[in-house]
N, C-alpha and C. Protein backbone atom coordinates (compact mmCIF):
# COMPACT_ATOMS: atom_id res chain seq x y z
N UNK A 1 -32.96 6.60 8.43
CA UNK A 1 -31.86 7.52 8.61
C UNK A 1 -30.55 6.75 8.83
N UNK A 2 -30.94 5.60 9.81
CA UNK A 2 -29.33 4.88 9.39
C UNK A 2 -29.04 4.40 8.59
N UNK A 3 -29.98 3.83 7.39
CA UNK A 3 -29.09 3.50 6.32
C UNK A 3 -28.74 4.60 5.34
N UNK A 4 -29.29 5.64 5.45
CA UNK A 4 -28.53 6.76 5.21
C UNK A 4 -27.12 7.24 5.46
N UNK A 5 -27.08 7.19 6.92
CA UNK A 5 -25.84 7.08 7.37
C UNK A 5 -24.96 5.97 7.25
N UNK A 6 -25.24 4.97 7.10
CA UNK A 6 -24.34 3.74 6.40
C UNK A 6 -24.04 3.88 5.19
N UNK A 7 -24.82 4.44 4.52
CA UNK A 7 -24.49 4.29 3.11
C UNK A 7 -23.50 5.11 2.51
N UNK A 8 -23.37 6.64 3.53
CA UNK A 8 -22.09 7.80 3.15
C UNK A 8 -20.79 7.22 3.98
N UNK A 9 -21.25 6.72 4.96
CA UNK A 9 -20.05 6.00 6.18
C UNK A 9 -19.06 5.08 4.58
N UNK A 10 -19.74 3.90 4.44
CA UNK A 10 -19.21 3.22 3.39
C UNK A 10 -18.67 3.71 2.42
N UNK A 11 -19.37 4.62 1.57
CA UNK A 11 -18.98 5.34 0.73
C UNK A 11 -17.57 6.24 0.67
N UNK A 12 -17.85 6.79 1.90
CA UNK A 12 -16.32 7.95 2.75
C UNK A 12 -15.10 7.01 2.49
N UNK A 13 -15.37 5.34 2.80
CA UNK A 13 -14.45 4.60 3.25
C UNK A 13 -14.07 3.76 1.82
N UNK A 14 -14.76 3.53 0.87
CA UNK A 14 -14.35 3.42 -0.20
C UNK A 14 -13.33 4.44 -1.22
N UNK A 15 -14.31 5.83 -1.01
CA UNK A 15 -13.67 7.15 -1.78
C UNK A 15 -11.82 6.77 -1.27
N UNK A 16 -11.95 6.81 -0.06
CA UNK A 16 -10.33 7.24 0.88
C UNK A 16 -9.44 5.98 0.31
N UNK A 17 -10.22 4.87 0.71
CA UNK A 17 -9.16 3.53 0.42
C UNK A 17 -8.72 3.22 -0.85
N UNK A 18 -9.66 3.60 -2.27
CA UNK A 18 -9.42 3.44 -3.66
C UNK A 18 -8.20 4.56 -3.88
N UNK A 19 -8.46 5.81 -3.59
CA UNK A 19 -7.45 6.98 -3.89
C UNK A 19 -6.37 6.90 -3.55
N UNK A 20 -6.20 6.23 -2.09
CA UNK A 20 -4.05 6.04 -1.77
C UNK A 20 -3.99 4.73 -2.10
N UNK A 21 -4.48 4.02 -3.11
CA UNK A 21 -4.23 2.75 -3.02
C UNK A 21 -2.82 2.61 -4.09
N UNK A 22 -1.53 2.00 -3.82
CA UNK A 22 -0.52 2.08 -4.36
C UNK A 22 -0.72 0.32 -4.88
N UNK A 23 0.30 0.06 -5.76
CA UNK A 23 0.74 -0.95 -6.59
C UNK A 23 2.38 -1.55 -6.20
N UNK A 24 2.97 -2.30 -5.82
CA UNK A 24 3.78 -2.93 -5.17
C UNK A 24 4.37 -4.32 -6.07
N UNK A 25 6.06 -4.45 -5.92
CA UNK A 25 6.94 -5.22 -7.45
C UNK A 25 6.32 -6.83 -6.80
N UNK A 26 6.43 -7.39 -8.17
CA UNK A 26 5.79 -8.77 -7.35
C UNK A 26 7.09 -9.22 -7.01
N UNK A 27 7.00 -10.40 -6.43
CA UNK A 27 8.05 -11.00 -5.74
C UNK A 27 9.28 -11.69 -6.99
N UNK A 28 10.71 -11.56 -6.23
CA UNK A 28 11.73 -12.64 -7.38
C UNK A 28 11.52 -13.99 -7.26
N UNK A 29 11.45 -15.23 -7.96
CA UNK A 29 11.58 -16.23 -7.99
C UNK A 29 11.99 -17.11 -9.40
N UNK A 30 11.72 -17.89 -9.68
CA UNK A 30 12.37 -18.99 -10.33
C UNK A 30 11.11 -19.44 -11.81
N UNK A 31 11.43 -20.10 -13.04
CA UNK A 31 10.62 -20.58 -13.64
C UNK A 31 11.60 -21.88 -13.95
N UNK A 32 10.76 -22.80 -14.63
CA UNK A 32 10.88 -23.96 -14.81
C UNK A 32 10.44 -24.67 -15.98
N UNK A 33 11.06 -25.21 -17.07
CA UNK A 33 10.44 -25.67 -18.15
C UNK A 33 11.32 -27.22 -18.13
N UNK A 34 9.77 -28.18 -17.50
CA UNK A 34 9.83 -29.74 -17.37
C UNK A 34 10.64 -30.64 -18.55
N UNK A 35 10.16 -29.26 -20.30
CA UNK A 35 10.47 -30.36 -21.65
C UNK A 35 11.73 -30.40 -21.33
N UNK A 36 12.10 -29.28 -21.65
CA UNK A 36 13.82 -29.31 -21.60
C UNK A 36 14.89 -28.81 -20.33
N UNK A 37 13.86 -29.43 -19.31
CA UNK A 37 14.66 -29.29 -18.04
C UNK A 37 15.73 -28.23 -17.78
N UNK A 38 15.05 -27.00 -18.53
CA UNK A 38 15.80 -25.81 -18.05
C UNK A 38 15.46 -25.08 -16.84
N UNK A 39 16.37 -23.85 -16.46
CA UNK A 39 15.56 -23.16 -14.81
C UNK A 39 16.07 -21.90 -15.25
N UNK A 40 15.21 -20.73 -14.94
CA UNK A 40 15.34 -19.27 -14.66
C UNK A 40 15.02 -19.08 -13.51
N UNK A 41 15.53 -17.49 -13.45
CA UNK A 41 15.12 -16.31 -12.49
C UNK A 41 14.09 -15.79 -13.64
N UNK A 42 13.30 -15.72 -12.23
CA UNK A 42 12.20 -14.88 -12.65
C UNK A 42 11.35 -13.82 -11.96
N UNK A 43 11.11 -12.35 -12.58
CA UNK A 43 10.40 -11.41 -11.83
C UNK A 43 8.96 -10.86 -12.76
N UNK A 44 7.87 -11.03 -12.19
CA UNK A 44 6.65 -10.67 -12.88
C UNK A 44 6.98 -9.28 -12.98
N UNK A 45 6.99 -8.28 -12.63
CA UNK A 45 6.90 -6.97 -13.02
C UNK A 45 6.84 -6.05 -11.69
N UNK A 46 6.44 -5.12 -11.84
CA UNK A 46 5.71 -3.94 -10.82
C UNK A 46 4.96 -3.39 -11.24
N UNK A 47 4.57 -1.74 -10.50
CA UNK A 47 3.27 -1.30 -11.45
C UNK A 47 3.71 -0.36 -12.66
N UNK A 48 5.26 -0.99 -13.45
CA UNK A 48 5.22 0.21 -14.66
C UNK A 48 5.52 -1.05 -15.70
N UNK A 49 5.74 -2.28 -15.60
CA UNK A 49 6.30 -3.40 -16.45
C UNK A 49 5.87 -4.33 -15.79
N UNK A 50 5.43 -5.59 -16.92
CA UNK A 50 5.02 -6.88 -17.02
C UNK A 50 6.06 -7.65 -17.46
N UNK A 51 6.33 -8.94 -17.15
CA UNK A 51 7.17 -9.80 -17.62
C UNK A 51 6.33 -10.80 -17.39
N UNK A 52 6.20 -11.55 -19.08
CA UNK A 52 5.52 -12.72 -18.98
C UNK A 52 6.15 -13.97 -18.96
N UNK A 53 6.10 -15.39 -19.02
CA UNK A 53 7.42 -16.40 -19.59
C UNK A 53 6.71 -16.71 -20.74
N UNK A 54 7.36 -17.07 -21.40
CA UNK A 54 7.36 -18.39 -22.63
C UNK A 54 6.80 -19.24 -22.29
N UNK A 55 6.38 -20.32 -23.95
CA UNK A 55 5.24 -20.87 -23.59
C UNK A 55 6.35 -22.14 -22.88
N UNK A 56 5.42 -23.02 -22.00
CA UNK A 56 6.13 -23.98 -21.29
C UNK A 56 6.83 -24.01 -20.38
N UNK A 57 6.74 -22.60 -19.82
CA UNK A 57 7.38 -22.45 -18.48
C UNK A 57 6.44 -22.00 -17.36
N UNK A 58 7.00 -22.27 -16.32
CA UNK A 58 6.14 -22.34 -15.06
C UNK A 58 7.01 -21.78 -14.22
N UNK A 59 5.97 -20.80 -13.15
CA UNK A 59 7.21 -19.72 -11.88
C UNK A 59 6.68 -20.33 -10.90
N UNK A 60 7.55 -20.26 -9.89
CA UNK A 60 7.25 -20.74 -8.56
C UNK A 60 8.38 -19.49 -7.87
N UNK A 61 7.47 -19.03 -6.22
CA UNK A 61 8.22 -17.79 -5.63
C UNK A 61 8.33 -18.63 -4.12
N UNK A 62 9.29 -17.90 -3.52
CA UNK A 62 9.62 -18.36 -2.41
C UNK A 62 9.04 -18.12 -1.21
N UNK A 63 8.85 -18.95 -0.12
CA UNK A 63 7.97 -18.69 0.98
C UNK A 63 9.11 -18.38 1.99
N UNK A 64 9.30 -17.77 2.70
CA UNK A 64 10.30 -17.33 4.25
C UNK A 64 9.88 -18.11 5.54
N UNK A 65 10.66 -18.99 6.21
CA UNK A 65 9.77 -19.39 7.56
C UNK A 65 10.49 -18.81 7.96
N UNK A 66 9.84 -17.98 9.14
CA UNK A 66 10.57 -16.92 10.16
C UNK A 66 11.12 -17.83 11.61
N UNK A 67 10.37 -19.27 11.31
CA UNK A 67 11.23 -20.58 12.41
C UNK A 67 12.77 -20.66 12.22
N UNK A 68 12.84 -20.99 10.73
CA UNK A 68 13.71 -21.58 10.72
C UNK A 68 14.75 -20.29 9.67
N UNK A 69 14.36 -19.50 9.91
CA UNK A 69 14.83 -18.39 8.93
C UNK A 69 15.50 -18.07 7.56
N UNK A 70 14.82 -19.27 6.99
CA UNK A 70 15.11 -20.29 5.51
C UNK A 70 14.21 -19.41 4.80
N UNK A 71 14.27 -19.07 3.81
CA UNK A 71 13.04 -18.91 1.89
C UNK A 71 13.50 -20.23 1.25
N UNK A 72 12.54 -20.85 1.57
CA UNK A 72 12.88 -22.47 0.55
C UNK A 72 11.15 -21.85 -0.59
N UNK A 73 12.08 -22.76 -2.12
CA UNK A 73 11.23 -22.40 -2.75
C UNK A 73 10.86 -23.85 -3.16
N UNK A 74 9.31 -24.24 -3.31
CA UNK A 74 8.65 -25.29 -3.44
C UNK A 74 8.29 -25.26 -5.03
N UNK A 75 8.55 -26.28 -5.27
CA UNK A 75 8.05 -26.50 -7.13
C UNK A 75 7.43 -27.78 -7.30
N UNK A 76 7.02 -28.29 -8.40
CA UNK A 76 6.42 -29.31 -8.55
C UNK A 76 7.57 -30.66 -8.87
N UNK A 77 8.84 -30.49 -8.79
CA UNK A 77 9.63 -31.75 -9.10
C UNK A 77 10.67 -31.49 -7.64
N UNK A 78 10.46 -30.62 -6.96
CA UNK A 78 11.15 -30.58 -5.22
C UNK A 78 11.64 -29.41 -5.13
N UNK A 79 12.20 -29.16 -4.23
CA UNK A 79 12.03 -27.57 -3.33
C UNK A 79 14.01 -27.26 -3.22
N UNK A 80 14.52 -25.92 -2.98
CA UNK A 80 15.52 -25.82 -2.86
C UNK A 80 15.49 -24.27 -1.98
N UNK A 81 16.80 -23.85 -1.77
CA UNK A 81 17.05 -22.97 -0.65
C UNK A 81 17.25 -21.63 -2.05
N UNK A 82 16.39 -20.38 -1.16
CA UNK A 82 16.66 -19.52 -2.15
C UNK A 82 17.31 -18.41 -2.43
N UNK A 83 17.53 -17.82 -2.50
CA UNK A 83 18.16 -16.58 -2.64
C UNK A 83 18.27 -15.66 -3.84
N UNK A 84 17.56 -14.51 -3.78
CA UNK A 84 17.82 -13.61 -4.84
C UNK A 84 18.99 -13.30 -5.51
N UNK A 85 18.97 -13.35 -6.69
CA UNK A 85 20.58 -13.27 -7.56
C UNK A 85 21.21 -14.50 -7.66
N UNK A 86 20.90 -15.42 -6.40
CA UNK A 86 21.31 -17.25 -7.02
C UNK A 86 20.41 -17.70 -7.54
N UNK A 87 19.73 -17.22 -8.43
CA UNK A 87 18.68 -18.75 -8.74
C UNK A 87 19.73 -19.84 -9.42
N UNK A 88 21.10 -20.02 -9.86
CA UNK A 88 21.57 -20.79 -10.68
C UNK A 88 21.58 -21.52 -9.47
N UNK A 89 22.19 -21.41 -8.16
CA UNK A 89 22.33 -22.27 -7.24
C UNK A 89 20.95 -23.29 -6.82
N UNK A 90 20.07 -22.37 -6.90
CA UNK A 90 18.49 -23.28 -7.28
C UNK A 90 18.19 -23.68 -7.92
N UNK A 91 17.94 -23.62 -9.16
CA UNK A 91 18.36 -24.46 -10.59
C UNK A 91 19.47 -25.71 -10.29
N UNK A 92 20.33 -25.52 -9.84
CA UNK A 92 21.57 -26.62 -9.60
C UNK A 92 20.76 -27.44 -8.43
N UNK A 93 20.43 -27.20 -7.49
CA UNK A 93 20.13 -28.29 -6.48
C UNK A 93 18.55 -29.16 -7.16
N UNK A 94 17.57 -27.98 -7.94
CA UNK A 94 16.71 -29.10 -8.31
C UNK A 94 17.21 -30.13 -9.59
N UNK A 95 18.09 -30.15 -9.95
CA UNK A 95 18.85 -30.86 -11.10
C UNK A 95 18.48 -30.08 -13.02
N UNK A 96 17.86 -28.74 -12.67
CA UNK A 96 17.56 -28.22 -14.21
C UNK A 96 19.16 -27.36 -14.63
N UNK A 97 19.24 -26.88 -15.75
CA UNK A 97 20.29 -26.32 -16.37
C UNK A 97 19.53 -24.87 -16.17
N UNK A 98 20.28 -23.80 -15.37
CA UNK A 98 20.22 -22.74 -15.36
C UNK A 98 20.46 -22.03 -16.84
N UNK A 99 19.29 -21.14 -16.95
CA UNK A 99 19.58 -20.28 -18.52
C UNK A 99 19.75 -18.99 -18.79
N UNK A 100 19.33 -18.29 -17.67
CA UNK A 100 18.77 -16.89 -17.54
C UNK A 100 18.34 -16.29 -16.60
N UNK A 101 19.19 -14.87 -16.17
CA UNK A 101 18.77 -14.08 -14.99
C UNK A 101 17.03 -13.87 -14.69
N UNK A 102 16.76 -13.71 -15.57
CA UNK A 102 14.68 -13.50 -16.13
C UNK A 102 14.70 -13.52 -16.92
N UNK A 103 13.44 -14.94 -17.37
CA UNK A 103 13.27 -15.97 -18.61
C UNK A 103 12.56 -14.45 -19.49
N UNK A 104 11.60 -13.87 -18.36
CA UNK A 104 10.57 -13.32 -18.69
C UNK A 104 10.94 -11.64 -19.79
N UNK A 105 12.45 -11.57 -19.31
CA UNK A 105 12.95 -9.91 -19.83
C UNK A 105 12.55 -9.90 -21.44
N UNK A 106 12.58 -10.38 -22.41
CA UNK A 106 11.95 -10.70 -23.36
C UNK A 106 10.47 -10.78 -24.05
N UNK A 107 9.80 -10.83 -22.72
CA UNK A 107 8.74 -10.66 -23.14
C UNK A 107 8.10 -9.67 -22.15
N UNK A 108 8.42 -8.21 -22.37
CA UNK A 108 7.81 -7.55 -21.58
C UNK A 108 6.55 -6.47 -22.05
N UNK A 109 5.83 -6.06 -21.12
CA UNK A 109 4.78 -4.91 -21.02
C UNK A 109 4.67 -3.96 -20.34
N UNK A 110 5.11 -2.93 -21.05
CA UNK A 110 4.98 -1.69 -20.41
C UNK A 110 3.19 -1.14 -20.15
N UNK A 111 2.88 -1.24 -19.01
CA UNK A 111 1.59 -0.64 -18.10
C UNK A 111 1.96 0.98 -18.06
N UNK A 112 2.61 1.56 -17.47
CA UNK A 112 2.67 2.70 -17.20
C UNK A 112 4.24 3.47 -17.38
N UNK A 113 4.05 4.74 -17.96
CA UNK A 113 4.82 5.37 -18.15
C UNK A 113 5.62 6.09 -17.44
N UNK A 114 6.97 5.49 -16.77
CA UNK A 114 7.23 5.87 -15.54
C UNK A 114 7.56 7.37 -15.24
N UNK A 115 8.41 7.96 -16.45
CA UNK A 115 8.97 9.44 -16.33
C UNK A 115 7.21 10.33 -16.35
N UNK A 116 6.03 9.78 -16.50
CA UNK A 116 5.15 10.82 -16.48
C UNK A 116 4.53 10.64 -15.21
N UNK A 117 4.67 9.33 -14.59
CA UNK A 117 3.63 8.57 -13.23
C UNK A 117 4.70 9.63 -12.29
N UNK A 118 6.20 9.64 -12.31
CA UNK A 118 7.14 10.70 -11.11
C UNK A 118 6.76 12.00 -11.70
N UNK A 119 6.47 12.54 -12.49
CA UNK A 119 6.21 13.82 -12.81
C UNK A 119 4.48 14.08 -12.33
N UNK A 120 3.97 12.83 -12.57
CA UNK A 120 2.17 13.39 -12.19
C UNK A 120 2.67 13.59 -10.22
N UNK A 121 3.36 12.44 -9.64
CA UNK A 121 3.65 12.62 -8.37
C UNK A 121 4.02 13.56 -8.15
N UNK A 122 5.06 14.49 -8.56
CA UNK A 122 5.87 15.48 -8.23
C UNK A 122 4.88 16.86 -8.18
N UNK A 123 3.96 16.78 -9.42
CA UNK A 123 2.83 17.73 -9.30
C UNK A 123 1.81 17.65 -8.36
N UNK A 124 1.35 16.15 -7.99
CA UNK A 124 0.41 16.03 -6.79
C UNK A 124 1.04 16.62 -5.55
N UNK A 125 2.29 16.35 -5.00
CA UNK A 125 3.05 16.93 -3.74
C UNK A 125 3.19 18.21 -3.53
N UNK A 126 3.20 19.10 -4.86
CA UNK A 126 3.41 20.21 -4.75
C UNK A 126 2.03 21.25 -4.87
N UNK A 127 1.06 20.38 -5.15
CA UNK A 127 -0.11 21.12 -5.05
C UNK A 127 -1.06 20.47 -3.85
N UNK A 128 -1.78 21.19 -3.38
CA UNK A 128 -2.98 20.95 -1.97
C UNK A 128 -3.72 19.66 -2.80
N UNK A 129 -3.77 18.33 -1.77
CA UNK A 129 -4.01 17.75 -2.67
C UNK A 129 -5.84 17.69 -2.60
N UNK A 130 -6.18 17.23 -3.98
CA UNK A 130 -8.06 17.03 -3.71
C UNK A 130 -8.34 16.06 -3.20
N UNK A 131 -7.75 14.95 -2.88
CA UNK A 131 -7.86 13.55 -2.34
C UNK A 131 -8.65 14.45 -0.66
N UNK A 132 -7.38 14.97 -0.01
CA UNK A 132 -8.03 15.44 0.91
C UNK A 132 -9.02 16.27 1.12
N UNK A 133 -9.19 17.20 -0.37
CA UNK A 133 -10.98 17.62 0.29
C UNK A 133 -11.85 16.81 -0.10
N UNK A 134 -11.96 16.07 -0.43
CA UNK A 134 -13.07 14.68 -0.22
C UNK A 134 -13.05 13.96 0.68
N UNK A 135 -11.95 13.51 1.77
CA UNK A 135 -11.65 13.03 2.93
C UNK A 135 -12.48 13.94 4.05
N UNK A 136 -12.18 15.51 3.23
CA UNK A 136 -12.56 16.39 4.54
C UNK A 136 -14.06 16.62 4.40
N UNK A 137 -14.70 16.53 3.01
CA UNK A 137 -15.94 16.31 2.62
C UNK A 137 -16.77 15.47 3.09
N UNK A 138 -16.04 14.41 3.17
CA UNK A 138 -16.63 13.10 3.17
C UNK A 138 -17.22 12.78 5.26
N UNK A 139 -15.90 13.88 5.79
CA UNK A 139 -16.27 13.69 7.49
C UNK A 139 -17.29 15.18 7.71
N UNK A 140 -16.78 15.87 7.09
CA UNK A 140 -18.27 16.64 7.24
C UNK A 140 -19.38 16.56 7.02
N UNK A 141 -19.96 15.81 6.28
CA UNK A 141 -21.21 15.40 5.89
C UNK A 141 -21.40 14.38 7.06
N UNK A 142 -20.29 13.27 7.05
CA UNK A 142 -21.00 12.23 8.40
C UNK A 142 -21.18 13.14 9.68
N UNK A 143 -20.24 14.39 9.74
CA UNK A 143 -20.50 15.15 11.21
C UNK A 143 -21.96 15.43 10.85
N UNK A 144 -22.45 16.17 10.41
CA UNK A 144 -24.13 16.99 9.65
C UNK A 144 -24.42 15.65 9.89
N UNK A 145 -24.50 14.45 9.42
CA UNK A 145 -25.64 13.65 9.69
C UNK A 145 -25.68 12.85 10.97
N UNK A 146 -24.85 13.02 12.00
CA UNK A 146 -24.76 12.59 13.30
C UNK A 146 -25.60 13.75 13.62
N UNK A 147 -24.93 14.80 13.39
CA UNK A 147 -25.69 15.82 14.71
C UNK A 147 -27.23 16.29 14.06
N UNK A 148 -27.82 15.76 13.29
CA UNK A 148 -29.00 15.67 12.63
C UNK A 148 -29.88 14.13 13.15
N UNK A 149 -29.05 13.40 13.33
CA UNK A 149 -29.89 12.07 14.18
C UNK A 149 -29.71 12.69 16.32
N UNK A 150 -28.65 13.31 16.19
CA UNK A 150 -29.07 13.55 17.51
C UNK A 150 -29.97 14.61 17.84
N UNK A 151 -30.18 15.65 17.11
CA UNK A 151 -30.91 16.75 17.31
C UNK A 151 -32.95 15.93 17.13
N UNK A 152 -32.64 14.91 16.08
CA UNK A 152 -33.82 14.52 16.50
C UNK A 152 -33.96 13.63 17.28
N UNK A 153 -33.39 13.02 18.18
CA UNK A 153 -33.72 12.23 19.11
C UNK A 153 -33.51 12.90 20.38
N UNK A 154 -33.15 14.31 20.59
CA UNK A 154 -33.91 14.92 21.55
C UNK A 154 -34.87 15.46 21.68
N UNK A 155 -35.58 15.93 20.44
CA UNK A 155 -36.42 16.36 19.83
C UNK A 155 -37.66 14.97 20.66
N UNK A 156 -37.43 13.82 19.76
CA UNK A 156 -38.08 12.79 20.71
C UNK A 156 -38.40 12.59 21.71
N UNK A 157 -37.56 12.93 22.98
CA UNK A 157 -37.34 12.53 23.94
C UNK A 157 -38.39 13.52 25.05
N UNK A 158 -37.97 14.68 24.29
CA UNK A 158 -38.63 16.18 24.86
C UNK A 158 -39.85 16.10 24.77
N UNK A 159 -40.31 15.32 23.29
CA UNK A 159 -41.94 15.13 22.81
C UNK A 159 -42.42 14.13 23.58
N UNK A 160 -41.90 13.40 23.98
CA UNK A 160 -42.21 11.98 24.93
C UNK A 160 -42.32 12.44 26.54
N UNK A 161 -41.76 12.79 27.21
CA UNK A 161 -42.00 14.02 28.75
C UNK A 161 -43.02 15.04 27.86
């Protein structure tokens, strides 16, 4: 019976966590091409567009120390101070020739269709959503199978006196 009950417990907790699970922009940072010692800005995408680079380039994104309250960005020929919208100023301190706001705008992929993903949203908000009767499904059944392990273990207890 408990792995019964483990197995809907898990299950409840999969159903809930897959369904609000959202998609988030990747971070801004920098690419780098060693041949011809050029430097971009660069942004991979979010969840409606991909941006890939060209061949021979390499991204590196910036880390934040909350010590020293710096985003230094680390690359493989040395590191510089960063800031979104300067990458030329980062490009300039590692010694490459700045080329481009995003190497990557050129080569993009559209994943998802944004005017239909705000319109499917706009319809989910405005209708009761089903996410939650499976949430509410999902705790009613674990209630029924709690009070089904306790009903027999008084049952037990009673048979045992």
């Amino acid at each position: 019976m408990k792995k019964i009950f483990l197995a809907f417990a898990i299950s409840g907790v999969a159903l809930c966590s897959s369904s609000f699970a959202k998609a988030a922009p990747g971070p801004w940072g920098i690419a780098l091409n060693a041949n011809t010692k050029e430097c971009a800005g660069f942004w991979p995408g979010d969840e409606f567009v991909a941006y890939s680079l060209p061949d021979g380039w390499k991204s590196y994104f910036p880390k934040y120390d909350p010590d020293t309250q710096k985003t230094t960005l680390t690359t493989d020929i040395g590191e510089c101070d960063f800031k979104i919208r300067e990458e030329a100023k980062c490009c300039e301190q590692l010694g490459y020739k700045f080329v481009s706001d995003n190497i990557g705008k050129d080569q993009k992929t559209i994943l998802r269709d944004r005017a239909a993903f705000e319109a499917a949203l706009k319809n989910q908000r405005e209708k009761p959503s089903r996410h939650l009767f499976f949430v509410v499904s999902g705790l009613v059944i674990i209630a029924i199978i709690i009070t089904i392990i306790l009903i027999r273990k008084r049952k037990k207890k009673k048979s045992e006196n």
